[in-house]
C-alpha atoms as a PDB file:
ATOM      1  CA  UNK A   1      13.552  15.744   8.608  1.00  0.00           C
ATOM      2  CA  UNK A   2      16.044  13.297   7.532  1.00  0.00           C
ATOM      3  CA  UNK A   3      14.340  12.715   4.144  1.00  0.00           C
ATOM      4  CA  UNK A   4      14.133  14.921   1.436  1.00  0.00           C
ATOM      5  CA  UNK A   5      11.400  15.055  -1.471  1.00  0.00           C
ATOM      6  CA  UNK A   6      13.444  14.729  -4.469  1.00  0.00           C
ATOM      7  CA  UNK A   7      10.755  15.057  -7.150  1.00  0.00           C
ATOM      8  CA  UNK A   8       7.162  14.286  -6.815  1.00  0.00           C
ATOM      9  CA  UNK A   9       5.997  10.734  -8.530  1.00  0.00           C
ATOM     10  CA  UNK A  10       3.482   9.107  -9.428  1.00  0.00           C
ATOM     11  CA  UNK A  11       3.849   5.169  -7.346  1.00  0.00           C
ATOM     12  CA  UNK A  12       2.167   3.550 -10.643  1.00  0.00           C
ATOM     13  CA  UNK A  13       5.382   4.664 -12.896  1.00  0.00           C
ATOM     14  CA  UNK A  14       7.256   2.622 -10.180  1.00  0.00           C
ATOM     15  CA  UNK A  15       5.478  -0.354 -10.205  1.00  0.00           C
ATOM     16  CA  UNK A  16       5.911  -0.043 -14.899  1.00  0.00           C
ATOM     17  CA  UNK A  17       9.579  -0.049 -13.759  1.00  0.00           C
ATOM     18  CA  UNK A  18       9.907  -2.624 -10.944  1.00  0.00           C
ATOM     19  CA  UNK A  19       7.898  -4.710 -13.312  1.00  0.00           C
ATOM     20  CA  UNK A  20      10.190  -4.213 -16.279  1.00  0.00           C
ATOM     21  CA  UNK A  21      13.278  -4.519 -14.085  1.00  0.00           C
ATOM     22  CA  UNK A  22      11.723  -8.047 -12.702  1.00  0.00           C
ATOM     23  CA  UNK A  23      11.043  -8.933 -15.859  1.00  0.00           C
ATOM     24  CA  UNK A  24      14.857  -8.641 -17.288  1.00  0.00           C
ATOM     25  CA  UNK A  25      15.869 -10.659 -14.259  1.00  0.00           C
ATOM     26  CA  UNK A  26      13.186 -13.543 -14.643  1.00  0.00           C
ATOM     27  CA  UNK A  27      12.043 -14.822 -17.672  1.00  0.00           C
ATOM     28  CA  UNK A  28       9.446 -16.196 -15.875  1.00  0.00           C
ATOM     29  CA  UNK A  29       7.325 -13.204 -14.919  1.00  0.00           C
ATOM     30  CA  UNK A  30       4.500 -12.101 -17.287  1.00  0.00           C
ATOM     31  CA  UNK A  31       2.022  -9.187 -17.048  1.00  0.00           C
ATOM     32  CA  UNK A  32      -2.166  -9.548 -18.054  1.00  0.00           C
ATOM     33  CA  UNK A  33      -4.136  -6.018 -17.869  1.00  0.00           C
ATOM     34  CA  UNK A  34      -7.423  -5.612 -18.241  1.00  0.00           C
ATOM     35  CA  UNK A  35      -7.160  -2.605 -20.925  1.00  0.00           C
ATOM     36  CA  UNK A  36      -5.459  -0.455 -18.751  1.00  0.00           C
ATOM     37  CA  UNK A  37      -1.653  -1.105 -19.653  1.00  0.00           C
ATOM     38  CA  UNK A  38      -0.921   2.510 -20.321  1.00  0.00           C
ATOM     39  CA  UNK A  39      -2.541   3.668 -16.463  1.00  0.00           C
ATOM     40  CA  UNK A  40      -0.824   0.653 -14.607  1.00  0.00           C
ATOM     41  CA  UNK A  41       2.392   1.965 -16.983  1.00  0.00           C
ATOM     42  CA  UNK A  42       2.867  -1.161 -17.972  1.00  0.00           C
ATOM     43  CA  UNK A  43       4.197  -0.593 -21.460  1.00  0.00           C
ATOM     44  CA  UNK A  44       7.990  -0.553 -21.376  1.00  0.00           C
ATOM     45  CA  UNK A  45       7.127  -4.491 -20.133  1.00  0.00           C
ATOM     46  CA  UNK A  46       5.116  -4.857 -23.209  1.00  0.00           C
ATOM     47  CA  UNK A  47       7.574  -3.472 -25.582  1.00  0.00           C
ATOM     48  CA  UNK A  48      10.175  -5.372 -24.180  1.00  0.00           C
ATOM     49  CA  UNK A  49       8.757  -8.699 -23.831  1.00  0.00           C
ATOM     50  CA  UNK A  50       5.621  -8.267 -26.131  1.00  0.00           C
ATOM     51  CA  UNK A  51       5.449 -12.438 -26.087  1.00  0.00           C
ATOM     52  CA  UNK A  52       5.506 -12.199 -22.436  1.00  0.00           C
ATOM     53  CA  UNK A  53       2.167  -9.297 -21.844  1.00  0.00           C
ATOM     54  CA  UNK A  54      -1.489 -10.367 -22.231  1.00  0.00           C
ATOM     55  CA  UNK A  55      -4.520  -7.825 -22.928  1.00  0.00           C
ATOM     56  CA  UNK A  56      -6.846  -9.613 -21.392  1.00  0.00           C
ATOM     57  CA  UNK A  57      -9.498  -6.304 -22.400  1.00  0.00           C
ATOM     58  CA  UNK A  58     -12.366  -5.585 -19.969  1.00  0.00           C
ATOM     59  CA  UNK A  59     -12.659  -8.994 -17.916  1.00  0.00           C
ATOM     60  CA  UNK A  60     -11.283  -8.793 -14.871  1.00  0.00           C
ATOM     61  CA  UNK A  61     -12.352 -12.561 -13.776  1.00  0.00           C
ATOM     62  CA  UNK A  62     -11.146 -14.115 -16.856  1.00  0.00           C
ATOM     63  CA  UNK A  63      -7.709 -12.457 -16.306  1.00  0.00           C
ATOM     64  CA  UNK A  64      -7.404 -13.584 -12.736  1.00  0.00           C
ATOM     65  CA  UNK A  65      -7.780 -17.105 -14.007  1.00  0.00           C
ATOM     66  CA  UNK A  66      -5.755 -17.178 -16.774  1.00  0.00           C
ATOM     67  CA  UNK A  67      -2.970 -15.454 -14.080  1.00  0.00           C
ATOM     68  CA  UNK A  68      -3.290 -18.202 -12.190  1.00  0.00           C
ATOM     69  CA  UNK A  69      -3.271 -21.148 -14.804  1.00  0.00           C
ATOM     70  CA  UNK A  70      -0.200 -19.337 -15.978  1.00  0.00           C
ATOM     71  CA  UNK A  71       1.527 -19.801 -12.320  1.00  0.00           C
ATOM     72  CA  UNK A  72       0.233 -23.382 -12.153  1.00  0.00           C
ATOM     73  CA  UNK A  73       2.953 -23.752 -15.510  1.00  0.00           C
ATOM     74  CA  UNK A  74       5.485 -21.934 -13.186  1.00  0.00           C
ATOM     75  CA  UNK A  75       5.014 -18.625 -14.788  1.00  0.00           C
ATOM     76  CA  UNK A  76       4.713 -15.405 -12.213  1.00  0.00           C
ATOM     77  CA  UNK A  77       2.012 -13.293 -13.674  1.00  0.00           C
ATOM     78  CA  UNK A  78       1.189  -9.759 -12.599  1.00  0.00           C
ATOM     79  CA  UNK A  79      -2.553  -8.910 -13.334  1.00  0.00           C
ATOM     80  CA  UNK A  80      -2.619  -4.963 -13.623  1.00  0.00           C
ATOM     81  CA  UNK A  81      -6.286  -2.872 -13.022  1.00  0.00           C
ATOM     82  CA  UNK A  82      -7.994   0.017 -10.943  1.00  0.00           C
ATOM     83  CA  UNK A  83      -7.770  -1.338  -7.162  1.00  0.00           C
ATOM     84  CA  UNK A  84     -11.577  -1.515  -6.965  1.00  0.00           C
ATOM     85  CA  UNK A  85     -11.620  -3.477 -10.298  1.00  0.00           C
ATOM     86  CA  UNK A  86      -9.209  -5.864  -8.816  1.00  0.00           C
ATOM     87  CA  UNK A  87     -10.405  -6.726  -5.702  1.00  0.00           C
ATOM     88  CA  UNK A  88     -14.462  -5.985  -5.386  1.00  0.00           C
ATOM     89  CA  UNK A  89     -15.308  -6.838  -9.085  1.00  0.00           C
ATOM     90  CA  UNK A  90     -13.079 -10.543  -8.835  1.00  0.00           C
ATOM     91  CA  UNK A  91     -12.970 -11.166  -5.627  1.00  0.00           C
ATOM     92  CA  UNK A  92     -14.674 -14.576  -5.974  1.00  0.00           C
ATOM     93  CA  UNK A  93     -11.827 -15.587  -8.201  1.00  0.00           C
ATOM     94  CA  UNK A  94      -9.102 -14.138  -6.142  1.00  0.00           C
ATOM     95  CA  UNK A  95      -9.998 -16.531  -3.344  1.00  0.00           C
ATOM     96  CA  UNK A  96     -10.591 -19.639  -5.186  1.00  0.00           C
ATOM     97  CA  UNK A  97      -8.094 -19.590  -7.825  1.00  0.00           C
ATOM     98  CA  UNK A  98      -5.302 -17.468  -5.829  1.00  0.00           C
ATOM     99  CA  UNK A  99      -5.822 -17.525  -2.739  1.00  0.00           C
ATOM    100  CA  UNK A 100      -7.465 -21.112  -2.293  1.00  0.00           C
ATOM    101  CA  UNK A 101      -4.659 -22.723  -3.818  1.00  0.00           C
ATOM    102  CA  UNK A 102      -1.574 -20.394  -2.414  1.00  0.00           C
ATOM    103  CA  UNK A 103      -1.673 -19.629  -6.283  1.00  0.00           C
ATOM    104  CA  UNK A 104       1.422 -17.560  -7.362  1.00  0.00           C
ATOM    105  CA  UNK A 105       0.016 -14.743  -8.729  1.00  0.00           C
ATOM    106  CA  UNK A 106       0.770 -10.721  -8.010  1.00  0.00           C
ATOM    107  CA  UNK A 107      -2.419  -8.468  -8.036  1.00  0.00           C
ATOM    108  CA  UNK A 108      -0.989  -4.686  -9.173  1.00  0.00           C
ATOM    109  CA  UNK A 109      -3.513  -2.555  -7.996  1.00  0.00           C
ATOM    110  CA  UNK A 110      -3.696   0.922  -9.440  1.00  0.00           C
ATOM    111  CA  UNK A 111      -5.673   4.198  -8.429  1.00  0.00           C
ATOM    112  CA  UNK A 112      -5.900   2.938  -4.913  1.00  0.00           C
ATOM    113  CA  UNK A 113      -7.732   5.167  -2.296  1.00  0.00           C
ATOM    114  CA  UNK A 114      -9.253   8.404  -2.368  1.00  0.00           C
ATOM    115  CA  UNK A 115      -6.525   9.918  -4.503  1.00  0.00           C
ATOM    116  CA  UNK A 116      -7.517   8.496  -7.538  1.00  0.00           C
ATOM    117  CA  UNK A 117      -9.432  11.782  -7.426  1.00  0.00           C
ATOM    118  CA  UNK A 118     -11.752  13.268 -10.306  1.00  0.00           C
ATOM    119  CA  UNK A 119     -12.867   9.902 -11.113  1.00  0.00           C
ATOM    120  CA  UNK A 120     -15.392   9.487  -7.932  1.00  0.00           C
ATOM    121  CA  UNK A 121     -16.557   7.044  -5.360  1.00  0.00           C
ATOM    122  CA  UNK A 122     -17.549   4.343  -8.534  1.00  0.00           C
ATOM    123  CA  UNK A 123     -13.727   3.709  -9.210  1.00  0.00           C
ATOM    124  CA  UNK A 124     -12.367   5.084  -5.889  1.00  0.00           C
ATOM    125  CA  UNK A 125     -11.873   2.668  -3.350  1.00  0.00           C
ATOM    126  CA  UNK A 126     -11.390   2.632   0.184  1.00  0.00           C
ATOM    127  CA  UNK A 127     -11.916  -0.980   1.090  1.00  0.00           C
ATOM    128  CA  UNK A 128      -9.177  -2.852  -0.539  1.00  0.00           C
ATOM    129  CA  UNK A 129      -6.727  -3.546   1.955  1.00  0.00           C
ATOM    130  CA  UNK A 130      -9.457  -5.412   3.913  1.00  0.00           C
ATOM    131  CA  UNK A 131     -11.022  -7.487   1.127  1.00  0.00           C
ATOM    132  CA  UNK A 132      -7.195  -8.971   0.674  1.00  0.00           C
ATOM    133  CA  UNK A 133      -5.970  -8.963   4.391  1.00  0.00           C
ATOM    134  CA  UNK A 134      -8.930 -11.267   5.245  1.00  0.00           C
ATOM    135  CA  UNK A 135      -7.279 -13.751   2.664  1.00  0.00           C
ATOM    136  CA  UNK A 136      -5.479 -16.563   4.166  1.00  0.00           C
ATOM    137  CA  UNK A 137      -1.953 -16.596   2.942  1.00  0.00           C
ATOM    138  CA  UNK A 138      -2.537 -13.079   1.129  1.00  0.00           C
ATOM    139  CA  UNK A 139       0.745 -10.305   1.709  1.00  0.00           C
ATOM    140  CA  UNK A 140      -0.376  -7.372   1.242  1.00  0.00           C
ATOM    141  CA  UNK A 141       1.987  -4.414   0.617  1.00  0.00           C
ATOM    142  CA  UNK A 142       1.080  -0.969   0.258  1.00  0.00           C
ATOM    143  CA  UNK A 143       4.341   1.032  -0.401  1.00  0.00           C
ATOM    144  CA  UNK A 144       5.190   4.925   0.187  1.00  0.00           C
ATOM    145  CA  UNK A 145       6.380   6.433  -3.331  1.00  0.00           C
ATOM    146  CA  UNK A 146       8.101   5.364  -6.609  1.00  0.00           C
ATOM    147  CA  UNK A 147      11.157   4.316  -5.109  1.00  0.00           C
ATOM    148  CA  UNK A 148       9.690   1.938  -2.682  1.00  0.00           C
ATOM    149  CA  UNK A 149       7.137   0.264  -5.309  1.00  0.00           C
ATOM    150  CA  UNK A 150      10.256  -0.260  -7.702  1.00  0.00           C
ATOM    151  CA  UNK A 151      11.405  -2.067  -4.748  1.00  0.00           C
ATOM    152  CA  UNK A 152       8.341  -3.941  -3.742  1.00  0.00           C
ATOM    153  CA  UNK A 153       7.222  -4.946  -6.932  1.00  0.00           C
ATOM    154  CA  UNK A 154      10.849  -6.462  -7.687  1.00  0.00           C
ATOM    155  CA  UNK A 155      10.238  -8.361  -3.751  1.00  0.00           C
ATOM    156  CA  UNK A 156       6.979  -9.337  -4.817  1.00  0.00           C
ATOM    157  CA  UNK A 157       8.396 -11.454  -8.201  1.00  0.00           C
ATOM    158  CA  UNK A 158      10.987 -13.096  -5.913  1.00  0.00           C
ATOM    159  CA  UNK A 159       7.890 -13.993  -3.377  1.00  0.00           C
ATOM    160  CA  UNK A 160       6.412 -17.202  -3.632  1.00  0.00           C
ATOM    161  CA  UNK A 161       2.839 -17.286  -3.133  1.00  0.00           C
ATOM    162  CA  UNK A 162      -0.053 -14.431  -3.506  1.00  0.00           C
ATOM    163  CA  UNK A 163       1.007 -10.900  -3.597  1.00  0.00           C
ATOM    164  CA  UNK A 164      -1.464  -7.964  -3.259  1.00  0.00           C
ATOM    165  CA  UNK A 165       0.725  -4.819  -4.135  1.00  0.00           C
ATOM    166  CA  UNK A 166      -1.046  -1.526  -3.929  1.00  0.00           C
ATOM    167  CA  UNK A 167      -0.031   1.846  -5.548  1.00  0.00           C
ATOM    168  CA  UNK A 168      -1.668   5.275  -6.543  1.00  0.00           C
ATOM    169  CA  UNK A 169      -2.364   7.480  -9.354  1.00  0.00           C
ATOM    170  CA  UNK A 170      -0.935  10.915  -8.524  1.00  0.00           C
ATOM    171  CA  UNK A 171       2.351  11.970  -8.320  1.00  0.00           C
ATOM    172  CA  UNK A 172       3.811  12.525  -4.542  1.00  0.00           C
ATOM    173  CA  UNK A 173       6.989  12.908  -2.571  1.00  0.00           C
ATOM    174  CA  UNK A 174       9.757  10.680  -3.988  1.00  0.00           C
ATOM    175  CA  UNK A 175      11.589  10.485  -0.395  1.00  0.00           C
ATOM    176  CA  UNK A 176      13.341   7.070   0.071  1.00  0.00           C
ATOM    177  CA  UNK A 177      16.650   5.651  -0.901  1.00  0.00           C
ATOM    178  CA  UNK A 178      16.220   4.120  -4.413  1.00  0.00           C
ATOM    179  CA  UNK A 179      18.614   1.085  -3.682  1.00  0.00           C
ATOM    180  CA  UNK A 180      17.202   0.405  -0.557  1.00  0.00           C
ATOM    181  CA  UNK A 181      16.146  -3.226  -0.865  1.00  0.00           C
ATOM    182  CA  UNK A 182      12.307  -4.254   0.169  1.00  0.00           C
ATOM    183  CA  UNK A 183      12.013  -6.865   2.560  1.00  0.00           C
ATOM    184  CA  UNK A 184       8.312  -7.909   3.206  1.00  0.00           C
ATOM    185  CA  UNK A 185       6.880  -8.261   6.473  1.00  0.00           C
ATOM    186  CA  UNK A 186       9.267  -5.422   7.777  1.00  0.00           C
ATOM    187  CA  UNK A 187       8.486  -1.984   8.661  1.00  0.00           C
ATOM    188  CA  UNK A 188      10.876   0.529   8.665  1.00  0.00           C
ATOM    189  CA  UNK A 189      11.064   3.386  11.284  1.00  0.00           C
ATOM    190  CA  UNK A 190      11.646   6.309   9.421  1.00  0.00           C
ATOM    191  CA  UNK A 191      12.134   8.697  12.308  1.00  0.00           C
ATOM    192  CA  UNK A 192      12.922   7.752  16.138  1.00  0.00           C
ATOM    193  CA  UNK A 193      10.893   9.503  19.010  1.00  0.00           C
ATOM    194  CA  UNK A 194       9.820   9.351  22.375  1.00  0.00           C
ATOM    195  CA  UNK A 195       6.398  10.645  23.366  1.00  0.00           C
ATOM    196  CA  UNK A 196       4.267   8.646  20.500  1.00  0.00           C
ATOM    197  CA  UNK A 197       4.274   6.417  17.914  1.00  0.00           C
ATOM    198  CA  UNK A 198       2.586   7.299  14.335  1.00  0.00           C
ATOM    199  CA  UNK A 199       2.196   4.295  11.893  1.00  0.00           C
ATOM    200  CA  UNK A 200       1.834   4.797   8.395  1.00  0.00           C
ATOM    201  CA  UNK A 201       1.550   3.213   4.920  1.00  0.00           C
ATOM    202  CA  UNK A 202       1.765   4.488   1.156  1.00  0.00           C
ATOM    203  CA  UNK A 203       0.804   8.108   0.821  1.00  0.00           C
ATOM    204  CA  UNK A 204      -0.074   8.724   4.953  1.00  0.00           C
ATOM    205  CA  UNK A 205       4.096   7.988   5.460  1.00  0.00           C
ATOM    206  CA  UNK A 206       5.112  11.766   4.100  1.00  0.00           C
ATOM    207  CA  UNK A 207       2.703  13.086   5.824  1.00  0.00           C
ATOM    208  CA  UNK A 208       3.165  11.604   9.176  1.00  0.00           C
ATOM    209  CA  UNK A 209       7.293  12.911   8.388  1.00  0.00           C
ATOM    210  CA  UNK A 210       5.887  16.453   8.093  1.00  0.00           C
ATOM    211  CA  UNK A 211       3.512  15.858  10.499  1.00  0.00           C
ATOM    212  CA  UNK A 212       6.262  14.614  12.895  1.00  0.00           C
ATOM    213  CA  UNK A 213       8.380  18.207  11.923  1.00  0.00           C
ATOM    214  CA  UNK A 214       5.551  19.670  13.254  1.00  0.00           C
ATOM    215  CA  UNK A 215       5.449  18.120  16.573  1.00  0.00           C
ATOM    216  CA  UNK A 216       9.235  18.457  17.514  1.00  0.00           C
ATOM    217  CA  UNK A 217       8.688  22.489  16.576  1.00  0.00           C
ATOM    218  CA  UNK A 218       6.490  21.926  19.696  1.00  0.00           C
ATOM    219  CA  UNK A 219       8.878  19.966  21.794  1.00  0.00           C
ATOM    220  CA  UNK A 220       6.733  16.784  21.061  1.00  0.00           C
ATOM    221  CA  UNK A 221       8.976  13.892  20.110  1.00  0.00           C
ATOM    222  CA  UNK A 222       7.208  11.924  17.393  1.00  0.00           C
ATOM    223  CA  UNK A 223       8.126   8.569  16.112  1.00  0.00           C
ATOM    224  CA  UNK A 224       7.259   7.549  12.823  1.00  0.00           C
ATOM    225  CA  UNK A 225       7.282   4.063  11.451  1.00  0.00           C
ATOM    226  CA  UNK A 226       5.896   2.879   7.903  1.00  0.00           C
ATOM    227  CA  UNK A 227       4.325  -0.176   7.427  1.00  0.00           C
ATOM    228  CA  UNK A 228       4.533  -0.831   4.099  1.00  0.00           C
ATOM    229  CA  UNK A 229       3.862  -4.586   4.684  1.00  0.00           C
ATOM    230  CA  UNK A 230       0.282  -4.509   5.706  1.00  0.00           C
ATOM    231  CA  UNK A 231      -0.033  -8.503   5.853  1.00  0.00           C
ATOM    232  CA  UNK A 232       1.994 -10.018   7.725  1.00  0.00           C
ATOM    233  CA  UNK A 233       2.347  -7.390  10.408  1.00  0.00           C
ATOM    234  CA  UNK A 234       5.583  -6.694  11.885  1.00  0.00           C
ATOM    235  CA  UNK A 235       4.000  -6.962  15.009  1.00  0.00           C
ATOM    236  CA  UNK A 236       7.585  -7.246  16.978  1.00  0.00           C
ATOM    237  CA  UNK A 237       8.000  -3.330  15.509  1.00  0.00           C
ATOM    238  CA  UNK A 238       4.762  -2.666  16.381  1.00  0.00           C
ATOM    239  CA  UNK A 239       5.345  -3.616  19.834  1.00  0.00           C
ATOM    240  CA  UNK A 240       8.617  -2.799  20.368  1.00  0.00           C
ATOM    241  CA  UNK A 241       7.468   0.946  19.011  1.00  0.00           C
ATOM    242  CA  UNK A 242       4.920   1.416  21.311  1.00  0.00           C
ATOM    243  CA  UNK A 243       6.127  -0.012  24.710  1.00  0.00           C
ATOM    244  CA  UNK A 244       8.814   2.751  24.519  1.00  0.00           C
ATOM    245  CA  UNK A 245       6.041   5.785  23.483  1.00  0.00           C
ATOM    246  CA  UNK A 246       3.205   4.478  25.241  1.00  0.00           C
ATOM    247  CA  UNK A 247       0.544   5.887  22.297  1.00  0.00           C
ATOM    248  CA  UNK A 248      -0.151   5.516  18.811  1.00  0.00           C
ATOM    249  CA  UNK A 249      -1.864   7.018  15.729  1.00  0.00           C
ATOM    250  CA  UNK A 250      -2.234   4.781  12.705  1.00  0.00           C
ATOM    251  CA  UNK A 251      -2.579   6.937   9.494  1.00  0.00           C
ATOM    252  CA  UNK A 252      -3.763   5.449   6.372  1.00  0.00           C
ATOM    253  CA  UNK A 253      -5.336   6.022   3.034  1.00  0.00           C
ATOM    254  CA  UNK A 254      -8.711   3.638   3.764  1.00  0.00           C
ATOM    255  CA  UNK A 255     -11.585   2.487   5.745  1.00  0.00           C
ATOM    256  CA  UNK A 256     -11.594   1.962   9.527  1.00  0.00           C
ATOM    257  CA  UNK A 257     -12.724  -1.566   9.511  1.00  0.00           C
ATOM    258  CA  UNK A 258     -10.096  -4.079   8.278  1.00  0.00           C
ATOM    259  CA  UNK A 259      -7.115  -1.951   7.482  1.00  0.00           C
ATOM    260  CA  UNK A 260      -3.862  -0.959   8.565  1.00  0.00           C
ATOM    261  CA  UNK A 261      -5.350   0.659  11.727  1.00  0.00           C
ATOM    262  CA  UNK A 262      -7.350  -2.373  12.625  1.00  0.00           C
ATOM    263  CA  UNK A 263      -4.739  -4.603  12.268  1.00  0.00           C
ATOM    264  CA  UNK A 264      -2.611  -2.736  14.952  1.00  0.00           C
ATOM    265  CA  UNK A 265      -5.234  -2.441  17.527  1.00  0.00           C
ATOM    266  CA  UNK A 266      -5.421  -5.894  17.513  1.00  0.00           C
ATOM    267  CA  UNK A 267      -1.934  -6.551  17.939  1.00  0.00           C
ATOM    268  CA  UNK A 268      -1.746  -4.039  20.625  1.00  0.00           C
ATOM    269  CA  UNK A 269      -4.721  -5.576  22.522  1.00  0.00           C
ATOM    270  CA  UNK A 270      -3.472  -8.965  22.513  1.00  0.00           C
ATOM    271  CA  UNK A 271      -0.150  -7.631  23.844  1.00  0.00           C
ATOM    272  CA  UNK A 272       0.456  -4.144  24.934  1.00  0.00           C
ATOM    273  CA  UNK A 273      -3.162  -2.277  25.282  1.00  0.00           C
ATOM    274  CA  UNK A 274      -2.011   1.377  25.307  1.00  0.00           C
ATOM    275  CA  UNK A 275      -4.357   4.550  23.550  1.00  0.00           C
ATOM    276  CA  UNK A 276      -4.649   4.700  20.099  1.00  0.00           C
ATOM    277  CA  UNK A 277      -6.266   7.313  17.662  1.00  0.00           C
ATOM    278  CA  UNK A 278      -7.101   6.987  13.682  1.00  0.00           C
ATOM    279  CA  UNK A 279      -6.477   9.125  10.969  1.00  0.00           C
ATOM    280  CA  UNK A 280      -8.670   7.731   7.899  1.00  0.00           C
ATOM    281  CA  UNK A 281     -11.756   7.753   5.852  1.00  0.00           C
ATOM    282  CA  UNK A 282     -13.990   6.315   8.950  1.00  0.00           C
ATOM    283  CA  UNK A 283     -16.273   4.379   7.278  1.00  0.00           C
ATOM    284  CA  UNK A 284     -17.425   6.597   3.763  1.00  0.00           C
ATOM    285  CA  UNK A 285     -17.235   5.956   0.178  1.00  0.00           C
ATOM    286  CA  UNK A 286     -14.947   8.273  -1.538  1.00  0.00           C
ATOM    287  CA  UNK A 287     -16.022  11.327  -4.455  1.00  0.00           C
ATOM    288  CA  UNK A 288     -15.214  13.455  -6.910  1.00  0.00           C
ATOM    289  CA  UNK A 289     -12.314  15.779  -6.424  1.00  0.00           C
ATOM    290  CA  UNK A 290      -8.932  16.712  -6.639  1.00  0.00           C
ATOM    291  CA  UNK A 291      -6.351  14.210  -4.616  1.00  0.00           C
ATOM    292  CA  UNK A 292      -5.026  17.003  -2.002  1.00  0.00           C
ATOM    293  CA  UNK A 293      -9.015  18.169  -1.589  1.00  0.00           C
ATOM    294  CA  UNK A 294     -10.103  15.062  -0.851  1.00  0.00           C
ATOM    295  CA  UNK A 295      -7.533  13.983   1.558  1.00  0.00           C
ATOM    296  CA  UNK A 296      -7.940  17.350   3.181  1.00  0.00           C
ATOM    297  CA  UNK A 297     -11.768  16.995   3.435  1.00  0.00           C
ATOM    298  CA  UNK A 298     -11.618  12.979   4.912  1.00  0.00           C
ATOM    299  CA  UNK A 299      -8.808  14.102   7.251  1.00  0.00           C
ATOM    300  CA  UNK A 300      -5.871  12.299   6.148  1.00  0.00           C
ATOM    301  CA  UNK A 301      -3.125  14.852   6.021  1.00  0.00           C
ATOM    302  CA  UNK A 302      -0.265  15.688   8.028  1.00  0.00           C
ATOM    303  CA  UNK A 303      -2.235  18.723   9.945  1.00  0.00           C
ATOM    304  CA  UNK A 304      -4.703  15.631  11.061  1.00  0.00           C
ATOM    305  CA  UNK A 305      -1.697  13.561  12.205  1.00  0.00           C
ATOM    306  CA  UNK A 306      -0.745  16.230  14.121  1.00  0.00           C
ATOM    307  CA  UNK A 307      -3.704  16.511  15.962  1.00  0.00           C
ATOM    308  CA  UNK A 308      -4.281  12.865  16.554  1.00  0.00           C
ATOM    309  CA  UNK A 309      -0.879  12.625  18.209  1.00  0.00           C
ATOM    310  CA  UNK A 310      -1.650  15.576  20.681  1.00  0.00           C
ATOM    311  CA  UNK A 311      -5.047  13.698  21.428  1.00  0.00           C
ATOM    312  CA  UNK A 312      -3.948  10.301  22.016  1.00  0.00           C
ATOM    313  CA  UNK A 313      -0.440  11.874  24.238  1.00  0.00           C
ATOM    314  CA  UNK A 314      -3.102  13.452  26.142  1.00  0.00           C
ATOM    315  CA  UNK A 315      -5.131  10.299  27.356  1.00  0.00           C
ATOM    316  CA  UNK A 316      -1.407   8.476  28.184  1.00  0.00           C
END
């Protein structure tokens, strides 16, 4: 593997410093929380720019519109909370007052997925990425550890228009360059091969890597490609990726219906209809447990990667 884990990280603490870095560089970027500025690690931001950070306490709806009255004065306000806080508690206001309007605002989601953990199917959430992707005008990025989120949330301040930026809770695999710029609506392959192509976004990217290892101990030659913009799709990557290995797997830390691996099956069928095999939570609320338990027991792990890929070479 090309890539080395340098440290393990949590991609929250990346987003606190993307923020504070976009912050220095803009005086136009503001942050709003709803209470949870010490999870979405938000504070260096406050303490730097205390004028510049709202505590908008618990009310999620009020926060999205005050984020986007804020942009209509040519502010760019982040709104920080728990991804299913975010999305499924204000997702009437998202649409009207965001995305209706092509509103300038950046939702920071935190404790995205399954891998929030302990916390439970109540604050877990699995259906995020397709409450946003079926958002006209919405990018959504969902980046791979605290490097990349440093990156993407710095991208997302210089975007103009709505940004949905989703990161985790626990710390993982700190693997990419840390000046490696993020350019949104570009995936990055992360490891050439031949035989099939494995898609991935946020946490699924390490493990397709190791999952990828795997494979070439086995002579199977594995390409792996992370999609860390979600919305828009690089669908000319996509394509390109798959005419050469004639298969896919799309790994991802979500539902079936409207994510990552939904997205790519459509591209594919409009274009290039080859086989295709998913590694993600099907269609199940999350629980309790820890993050590597959990991801273990809904089969999103490298060893699950690894068997997709033999499964969907085999029906080539």
């Amino acid at each position: 593997m090309k890539y080395t884990d340098t440290g393990k990280k949590d991609t929250r603490s990346g987003f606190g410093a993307g923020l504070l870095i976009a912050g220095k560089a803009d005086s136009r970027v503001v942050a709003l929380t709803a209470d949870l500025k010490g999870s979405l690690k938000m504070d260096a931001f406050a303490a730097e720019f205390p004028e510049r950070f709202v505590q908008c306490g618990i009310a999620e709806a009020n926060m999205v519109g005050a984020a986007a009255g804020l942009a209509i004065t040519g502010k760019i306000p982040f709104i920080g909370s728990f991804a299913e806080f975010v999305t499924g508690r204000v997702y009437d206001q998202i649409r009207q007052e965001v995305a209706y309007g092509n509103t300038n605002v950046k939702i920071a989601s935190s404790h995205a997925g399954i891998t929030l953990g302990e916390d439970g199917a109540t604050h877990q959430t699995m259906e995020d990425i397709a409450l946003m992707r079926a958002l006209p005008g919405m990018v959504v990025l969902n980046p791979c550890d605290y490097n990349q989120t440093v990156q993407a949330t710095i991208a997302a301040a210089k975007y103009e228009g709505p940004v949905y930026l989703r990161f985790g809770r626990p710390s993982v695999p700190n693997f990419t360059p840390a000046d490696e710029p993020f350019v949104i609506g570009k995936a990055i392959v992360m490891n050439e091969g031949a035989d099939v192509t494995v898609f991935a976004t946020g946490h699924t990217v390490w493990e397709a890597l190791v999952a990828a290892d795997k494979l070439q101990e086995q002579g199977i030659s594995a390409e792996v490609i992370d999609i860390a913009t979600i919305k828009p799709l690089d669908a000319e990557a996509v394509l390109k990726s798959v005419s050469k290995t004639g298969c896919a797997v799309v790994a991802e830390e979500h539902n079936l219906a409207g994510g990552l691996g939904e997205a790519i099956a459509s591209t594919l069928a409009q274009c290039c209809p080859k086989p295709l095999e998913y590694v993600n939570g099907a269609d199940r609320f999350g629980q309790s447990g820890t993050p590597a338990a959990l991801m273990e027991a809904y089969g999103i792990n490298a060893a699950a990667i690894e068997a997709a890929a033999k499964k969907v070479i085999a029906r080539k």
